[in-house]
C-alpha atoms as a PDB file:
ATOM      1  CA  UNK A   1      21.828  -6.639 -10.953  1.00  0.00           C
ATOM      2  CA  UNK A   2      23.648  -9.571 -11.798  1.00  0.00           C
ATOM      3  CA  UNK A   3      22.221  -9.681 -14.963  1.00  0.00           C
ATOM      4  CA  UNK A   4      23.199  -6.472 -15.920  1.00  0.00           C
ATOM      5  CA  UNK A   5      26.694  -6.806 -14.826  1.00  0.00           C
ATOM      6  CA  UNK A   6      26.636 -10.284 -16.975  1.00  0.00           C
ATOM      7  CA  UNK A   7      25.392  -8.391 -20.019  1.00  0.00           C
ATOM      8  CA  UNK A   8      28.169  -5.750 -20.206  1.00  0.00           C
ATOM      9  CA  UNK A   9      30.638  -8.596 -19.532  1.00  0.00           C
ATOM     10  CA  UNK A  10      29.128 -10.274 -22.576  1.00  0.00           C
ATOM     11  CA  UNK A  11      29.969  -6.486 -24.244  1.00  0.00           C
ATOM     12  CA  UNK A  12      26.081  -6.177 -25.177  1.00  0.00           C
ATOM     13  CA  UNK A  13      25.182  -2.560 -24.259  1.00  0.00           C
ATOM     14  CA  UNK A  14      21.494  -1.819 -22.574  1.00  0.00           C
ATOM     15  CA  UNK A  15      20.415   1.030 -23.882  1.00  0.00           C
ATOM     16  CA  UNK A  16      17.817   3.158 -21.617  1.00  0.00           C
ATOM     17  CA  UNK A  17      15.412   5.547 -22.854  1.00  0.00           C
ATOM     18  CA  UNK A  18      13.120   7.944 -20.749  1.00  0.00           C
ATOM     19  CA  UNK A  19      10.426   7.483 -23.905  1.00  0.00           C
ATOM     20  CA  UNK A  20       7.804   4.682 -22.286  1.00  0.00           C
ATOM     21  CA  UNK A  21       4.887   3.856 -23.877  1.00  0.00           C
ATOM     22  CA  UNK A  22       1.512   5.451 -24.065  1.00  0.00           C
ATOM     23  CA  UNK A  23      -0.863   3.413 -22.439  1.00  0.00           C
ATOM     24  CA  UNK A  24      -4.793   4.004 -21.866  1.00  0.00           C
ATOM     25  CA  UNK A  25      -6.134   4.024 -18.530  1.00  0.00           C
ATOM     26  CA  UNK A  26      -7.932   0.693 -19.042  1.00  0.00           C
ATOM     27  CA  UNK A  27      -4.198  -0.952 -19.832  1.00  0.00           C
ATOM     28  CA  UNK A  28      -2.440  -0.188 -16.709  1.00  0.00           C
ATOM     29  CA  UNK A  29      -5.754  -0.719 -14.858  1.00  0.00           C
ATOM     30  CA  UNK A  30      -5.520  -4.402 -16.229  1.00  0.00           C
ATOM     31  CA  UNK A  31      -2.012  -4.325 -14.927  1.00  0.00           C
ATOM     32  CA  UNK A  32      -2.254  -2.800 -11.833  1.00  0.00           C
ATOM     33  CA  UNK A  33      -5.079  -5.849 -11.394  1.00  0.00           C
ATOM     34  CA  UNK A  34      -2.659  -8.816 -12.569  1.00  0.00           C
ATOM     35  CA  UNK A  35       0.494  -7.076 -10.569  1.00  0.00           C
ATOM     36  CA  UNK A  36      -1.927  -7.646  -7.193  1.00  0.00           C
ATOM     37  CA  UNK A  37      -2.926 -10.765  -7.957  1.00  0.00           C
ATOM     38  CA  UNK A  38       0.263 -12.601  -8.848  1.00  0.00           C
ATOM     39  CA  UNK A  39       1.651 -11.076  -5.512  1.00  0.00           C
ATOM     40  CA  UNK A  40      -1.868 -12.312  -3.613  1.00  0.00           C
ATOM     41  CA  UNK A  41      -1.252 -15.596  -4.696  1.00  0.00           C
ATOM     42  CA  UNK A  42       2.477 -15.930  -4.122  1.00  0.00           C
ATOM     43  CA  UNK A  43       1.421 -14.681  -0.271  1.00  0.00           C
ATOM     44  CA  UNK A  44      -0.753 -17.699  -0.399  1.00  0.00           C
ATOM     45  CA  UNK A  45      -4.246 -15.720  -0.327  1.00  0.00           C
ATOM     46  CA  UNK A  46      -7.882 -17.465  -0.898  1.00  0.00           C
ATOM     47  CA  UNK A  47      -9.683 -17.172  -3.891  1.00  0.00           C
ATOM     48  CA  UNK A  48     -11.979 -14.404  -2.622  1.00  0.00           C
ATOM     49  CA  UNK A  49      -9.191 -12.651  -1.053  1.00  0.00           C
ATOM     50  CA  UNK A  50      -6.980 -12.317  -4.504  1.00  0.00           C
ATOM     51  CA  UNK A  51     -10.228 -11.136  -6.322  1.00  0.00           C
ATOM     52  CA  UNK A  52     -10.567  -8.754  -3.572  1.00  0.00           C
ATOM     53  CA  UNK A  53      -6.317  -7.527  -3.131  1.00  0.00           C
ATOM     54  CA  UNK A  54      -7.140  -7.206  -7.529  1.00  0.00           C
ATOM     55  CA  UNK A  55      -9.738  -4.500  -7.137  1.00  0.00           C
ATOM     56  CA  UNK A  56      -7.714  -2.338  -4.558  1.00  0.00           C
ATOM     57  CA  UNK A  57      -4.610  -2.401  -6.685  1.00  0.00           C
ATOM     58  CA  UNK A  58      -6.721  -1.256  -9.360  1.00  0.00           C
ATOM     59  CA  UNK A  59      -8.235   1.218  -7.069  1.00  0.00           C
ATOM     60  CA  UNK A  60      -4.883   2.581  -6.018  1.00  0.00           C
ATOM     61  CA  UNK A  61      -3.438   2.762  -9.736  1.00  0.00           C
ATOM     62  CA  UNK A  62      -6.786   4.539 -10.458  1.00  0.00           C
ATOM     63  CA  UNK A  63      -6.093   7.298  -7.391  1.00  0.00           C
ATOM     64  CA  UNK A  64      -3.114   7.303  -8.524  1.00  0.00           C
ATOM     65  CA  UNK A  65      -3.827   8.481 -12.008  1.00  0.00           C
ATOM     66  CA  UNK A  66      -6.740  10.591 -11.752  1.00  0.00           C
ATOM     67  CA  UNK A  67      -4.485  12.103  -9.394  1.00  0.00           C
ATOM     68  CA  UNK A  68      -1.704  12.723 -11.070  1.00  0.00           C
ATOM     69  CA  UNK A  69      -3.242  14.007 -14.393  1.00  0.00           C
ATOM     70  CA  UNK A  70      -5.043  16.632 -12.446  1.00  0.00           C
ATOM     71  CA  UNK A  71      -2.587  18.163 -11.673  1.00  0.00           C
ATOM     72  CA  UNK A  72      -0.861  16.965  -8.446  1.00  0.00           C
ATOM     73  CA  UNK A  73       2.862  15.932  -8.197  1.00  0.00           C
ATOM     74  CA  UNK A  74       3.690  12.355  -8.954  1.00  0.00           C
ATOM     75  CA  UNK A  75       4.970  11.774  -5.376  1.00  0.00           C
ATOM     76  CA  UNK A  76       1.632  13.476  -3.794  1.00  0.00           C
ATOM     77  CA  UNK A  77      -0.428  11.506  -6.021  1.00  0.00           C
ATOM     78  CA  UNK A  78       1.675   8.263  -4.985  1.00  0.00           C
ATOM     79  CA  UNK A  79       1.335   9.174  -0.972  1.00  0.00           C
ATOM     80  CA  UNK A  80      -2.813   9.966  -1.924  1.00  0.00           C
ATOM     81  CA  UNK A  81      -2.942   6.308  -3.490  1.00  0.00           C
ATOM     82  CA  UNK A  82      -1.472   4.602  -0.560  1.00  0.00           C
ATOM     83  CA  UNK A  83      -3.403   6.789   2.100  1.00  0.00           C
ATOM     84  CA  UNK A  84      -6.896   5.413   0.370  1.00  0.00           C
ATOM     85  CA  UNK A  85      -4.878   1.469   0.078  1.00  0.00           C
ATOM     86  CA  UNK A  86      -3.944   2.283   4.091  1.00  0.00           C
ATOM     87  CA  UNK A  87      -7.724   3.105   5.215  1.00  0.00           C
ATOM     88  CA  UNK A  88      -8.816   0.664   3.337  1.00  0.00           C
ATOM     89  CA  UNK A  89      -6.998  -2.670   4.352  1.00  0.00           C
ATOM     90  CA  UNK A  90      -7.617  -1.491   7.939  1.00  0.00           C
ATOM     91  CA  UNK A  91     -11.422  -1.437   7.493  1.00  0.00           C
ATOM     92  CA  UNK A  92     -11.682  -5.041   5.698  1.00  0.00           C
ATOM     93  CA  UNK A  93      -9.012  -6.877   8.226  1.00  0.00           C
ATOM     94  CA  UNK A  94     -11.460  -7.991   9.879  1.00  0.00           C
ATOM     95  CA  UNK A  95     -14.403  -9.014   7.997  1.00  0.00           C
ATOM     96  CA  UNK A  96     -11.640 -10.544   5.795  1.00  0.00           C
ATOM     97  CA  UNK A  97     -10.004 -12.026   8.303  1.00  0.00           C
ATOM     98  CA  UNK A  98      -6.689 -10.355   7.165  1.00  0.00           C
ATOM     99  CA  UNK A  99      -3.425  -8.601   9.197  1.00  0.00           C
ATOM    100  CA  UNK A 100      -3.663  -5.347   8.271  1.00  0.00           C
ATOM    101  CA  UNK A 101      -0.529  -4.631   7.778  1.00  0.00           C
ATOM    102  CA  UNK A 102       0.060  -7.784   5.446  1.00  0.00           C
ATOM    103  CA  UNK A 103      -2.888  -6.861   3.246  1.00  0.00           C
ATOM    104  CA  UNK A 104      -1.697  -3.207   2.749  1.00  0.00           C
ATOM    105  CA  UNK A 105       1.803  -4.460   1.483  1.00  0.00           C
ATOM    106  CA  UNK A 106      -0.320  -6.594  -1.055  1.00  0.00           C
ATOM    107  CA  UNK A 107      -2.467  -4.034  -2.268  1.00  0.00           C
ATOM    108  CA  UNK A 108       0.132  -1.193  -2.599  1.00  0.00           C
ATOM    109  CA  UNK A 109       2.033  -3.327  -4.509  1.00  0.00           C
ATOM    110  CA  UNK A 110       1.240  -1.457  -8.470  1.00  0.00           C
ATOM    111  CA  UNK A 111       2.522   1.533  -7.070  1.00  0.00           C
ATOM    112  CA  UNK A 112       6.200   0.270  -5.992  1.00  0.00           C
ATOM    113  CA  UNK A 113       8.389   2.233  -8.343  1.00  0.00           C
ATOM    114  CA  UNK A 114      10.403  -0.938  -9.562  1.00  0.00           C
ATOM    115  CA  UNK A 115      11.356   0.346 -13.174  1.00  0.00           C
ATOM    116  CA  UNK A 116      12.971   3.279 -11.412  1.00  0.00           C
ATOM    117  CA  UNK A 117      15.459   1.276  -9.388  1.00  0.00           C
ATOM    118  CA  UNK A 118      15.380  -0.939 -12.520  1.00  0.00           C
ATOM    119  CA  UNK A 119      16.444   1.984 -14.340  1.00  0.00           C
ATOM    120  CA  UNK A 120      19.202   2.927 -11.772  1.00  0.00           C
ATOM    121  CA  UNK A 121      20.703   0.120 -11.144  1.00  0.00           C
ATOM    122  CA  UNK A 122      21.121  -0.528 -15.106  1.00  0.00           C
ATOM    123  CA  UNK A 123      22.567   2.980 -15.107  1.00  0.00           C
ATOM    124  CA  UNK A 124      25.201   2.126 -12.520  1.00  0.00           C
ATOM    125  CA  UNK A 125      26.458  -0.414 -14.508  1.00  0.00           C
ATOM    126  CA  UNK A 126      26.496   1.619 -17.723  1.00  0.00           C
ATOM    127  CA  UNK A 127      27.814   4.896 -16.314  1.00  0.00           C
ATOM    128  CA  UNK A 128      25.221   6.554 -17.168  1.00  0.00           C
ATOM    129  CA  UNK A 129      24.717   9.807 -15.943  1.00  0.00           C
ATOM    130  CA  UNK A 130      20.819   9.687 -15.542  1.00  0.00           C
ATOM    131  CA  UNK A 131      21.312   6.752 -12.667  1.00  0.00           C
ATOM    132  CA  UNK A 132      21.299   8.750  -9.837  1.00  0.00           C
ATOM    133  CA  UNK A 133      18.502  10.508 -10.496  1.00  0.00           C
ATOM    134  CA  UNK A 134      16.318   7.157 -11.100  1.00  0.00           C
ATOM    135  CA  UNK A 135      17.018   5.719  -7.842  1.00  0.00           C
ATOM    136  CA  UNK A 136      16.470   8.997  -6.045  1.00  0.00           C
ATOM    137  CA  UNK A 137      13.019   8.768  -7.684  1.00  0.00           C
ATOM    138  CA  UNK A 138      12.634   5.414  -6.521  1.00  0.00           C
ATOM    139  CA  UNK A 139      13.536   6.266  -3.218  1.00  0.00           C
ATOM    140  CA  UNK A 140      11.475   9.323  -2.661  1.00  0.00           C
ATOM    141  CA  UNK A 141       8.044   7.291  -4.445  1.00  0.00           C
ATOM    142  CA  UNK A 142       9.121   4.339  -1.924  1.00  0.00           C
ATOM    143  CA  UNK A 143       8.963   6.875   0.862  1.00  0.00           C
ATOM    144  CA  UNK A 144       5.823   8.606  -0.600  1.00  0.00           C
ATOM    145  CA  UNK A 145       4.164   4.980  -0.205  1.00  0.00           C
ATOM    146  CA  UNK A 146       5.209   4.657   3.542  1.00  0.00           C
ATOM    147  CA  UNK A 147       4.026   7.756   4.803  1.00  0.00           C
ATOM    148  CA  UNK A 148       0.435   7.499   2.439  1.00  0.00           C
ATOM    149  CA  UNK A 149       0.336   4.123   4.143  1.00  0.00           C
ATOM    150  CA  UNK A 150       1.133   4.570   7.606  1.00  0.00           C
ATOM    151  CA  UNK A 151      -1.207   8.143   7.523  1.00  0.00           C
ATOM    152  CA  UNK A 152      -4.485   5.960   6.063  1.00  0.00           C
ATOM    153  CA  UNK A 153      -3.827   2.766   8.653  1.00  0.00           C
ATOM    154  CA  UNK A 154      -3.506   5.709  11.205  1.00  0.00           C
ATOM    155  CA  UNK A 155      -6.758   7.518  10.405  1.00  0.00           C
ATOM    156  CA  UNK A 156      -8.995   4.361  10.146  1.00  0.00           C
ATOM    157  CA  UNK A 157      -7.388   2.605  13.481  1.00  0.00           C
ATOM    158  CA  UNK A 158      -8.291   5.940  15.185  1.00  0.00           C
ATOM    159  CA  UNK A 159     -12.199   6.159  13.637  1.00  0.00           C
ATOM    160  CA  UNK A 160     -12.620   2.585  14.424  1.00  0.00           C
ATOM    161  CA  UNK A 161     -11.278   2.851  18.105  1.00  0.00           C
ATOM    162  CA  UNK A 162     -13.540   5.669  18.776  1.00  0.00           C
ATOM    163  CA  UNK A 163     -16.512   3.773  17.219  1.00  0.00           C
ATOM    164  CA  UNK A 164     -15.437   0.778  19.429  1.00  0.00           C
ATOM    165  CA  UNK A 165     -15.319   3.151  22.754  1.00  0.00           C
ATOM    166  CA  UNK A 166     -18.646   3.949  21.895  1.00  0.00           C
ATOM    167  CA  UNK A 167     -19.664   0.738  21.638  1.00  0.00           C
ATOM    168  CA  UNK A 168     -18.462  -0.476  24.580  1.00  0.00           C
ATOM    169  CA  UNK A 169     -19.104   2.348  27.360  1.00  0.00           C
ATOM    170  CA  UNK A 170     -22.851   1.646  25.848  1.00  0.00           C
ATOM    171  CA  UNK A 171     -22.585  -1.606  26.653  1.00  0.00           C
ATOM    172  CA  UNK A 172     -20.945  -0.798  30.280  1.00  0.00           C
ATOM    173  CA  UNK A 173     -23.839   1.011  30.747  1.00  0.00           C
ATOM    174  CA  UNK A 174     -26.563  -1.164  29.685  1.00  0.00           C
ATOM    175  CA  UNK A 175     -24.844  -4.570  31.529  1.00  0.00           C
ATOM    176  CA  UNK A 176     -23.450  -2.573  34.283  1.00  0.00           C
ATOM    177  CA  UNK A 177     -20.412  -3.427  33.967  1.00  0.00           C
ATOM    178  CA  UNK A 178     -17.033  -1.687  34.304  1.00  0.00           C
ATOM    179  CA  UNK A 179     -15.137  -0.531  30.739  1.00  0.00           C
ATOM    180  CA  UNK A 180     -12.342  -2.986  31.175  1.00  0.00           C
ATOM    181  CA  UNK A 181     -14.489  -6.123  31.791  1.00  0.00           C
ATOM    182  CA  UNK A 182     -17.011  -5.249  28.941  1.00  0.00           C
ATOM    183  CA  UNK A 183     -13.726  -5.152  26.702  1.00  0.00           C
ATOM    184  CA  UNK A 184     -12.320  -8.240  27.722  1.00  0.00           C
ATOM    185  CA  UNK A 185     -15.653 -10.359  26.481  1.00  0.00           C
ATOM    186  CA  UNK A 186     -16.309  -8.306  23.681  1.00  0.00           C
ATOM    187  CA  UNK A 187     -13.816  -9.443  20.101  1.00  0.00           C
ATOM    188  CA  UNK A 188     -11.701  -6.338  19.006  1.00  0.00           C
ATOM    189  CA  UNK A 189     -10.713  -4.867  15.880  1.00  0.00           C
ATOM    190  CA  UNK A 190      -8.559  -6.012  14.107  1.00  0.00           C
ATOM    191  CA  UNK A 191      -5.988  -3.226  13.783  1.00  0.00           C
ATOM    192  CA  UNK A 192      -2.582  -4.012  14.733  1.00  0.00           C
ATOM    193  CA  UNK A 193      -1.058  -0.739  13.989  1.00  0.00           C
ATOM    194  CA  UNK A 194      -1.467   1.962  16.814  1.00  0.00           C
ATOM    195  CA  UNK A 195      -3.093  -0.145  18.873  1.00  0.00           C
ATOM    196  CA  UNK A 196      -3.687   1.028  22.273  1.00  0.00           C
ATOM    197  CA  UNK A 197      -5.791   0.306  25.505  1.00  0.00           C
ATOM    198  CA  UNK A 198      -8.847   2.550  26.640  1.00  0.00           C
ATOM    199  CA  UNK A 199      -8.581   4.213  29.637  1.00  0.00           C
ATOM    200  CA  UNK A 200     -10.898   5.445  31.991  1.00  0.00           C
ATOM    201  CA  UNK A 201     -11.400   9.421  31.478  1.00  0.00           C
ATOM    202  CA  UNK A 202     -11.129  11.276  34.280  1.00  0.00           C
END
């Protein structure tokens, strides 16, 4: 912003266009890729981690577009990118080694609308009349991610809770042991969102 402000100080004009360039899938794969690995290794990841936060942002850009060009609103096919990102990061915390939530804002990082509030905020500052409707598209995409996110960490927390009660009424069974105890010495998932205790059905 303070650029921008600097700029028309200066009396230099930034001129914005709504023309962007075509690019191939492959391109903004390679992006997507490069976007989620320079943010992996500014959040100090391992080697095999930023390979690995690489592949999802190119998995989300790719849900994302196949999405999109079938058909489906840009905003759906934003929420459908991060729901996939969501389940995802949830079923690799642990084998990874990762906070869920901390990997998720990694990997959804290609689909953070930053040209739109780059857009807007250079509008403000030129009076242009198009500003508004940038950040409001900034906004609602920022939103989009949230709830795609939140929904995928949701479902996967949930499958992988009932896999674990599974897991451990068989082993309350086969040790003879109560629920509680067999939980306490067994390691738990790794799934900090939604997180709740088992309780004994009645």
């Amino acid at each position: 912003m303070g650029g921008l402000t600097l700029a028309e100080k200066a009396g230099r004009s930034l001129e914005l266009t709504a023309v962007q360039p075509a690019l191939d899938l492959s391109q903004t794969s390679v992006a997507a890729v490069l976007i989620a690995a320079g943010y992996a290794v500014y959040c100090q990841a391992g080697p095999r981690s930023i390979i690995l936060f690489s592949l999802l942002g190119a998995l989300g850009h790719l849900v994302y577009t196949v999405s999109d060009r079938s058909g489906v609103s840009g905003m759906s096919s934003t929420a459908a990118a991060a729901t996939v990102l969501g389940i995802l990061t949830v079923l690799l915390a642990r084998p990874m080694n990762w906070p869920a939530s901390g990997a998720l804002d990694i990997a959804v990082i290609p689909l953070v609308p930053g040209m739109a509030f780059y857009q807007a905020l250079a509008g403000f500052v030129n009076h242009d009349a198009s500003a508004a409707a940038h950040l409001f598209e900034g906004l609602a995409t920022s939103i989009a991610i949230g709830a795609g996110a939140v929904l995928g960490q949701f479902v996967s927390s949930r499958v992988l809770w009932q896999a674990r009660r599974a897991q451990v009424n068989h082993l309350a069974k086969r040790d003879g042991t109560s629920i509680a105890e067999a939980e306490f010495e067994a390691q738990g998932l790794t799934t900090p969102d939604f997180r709740r205790p088992f309780h004994r059905q009645a």
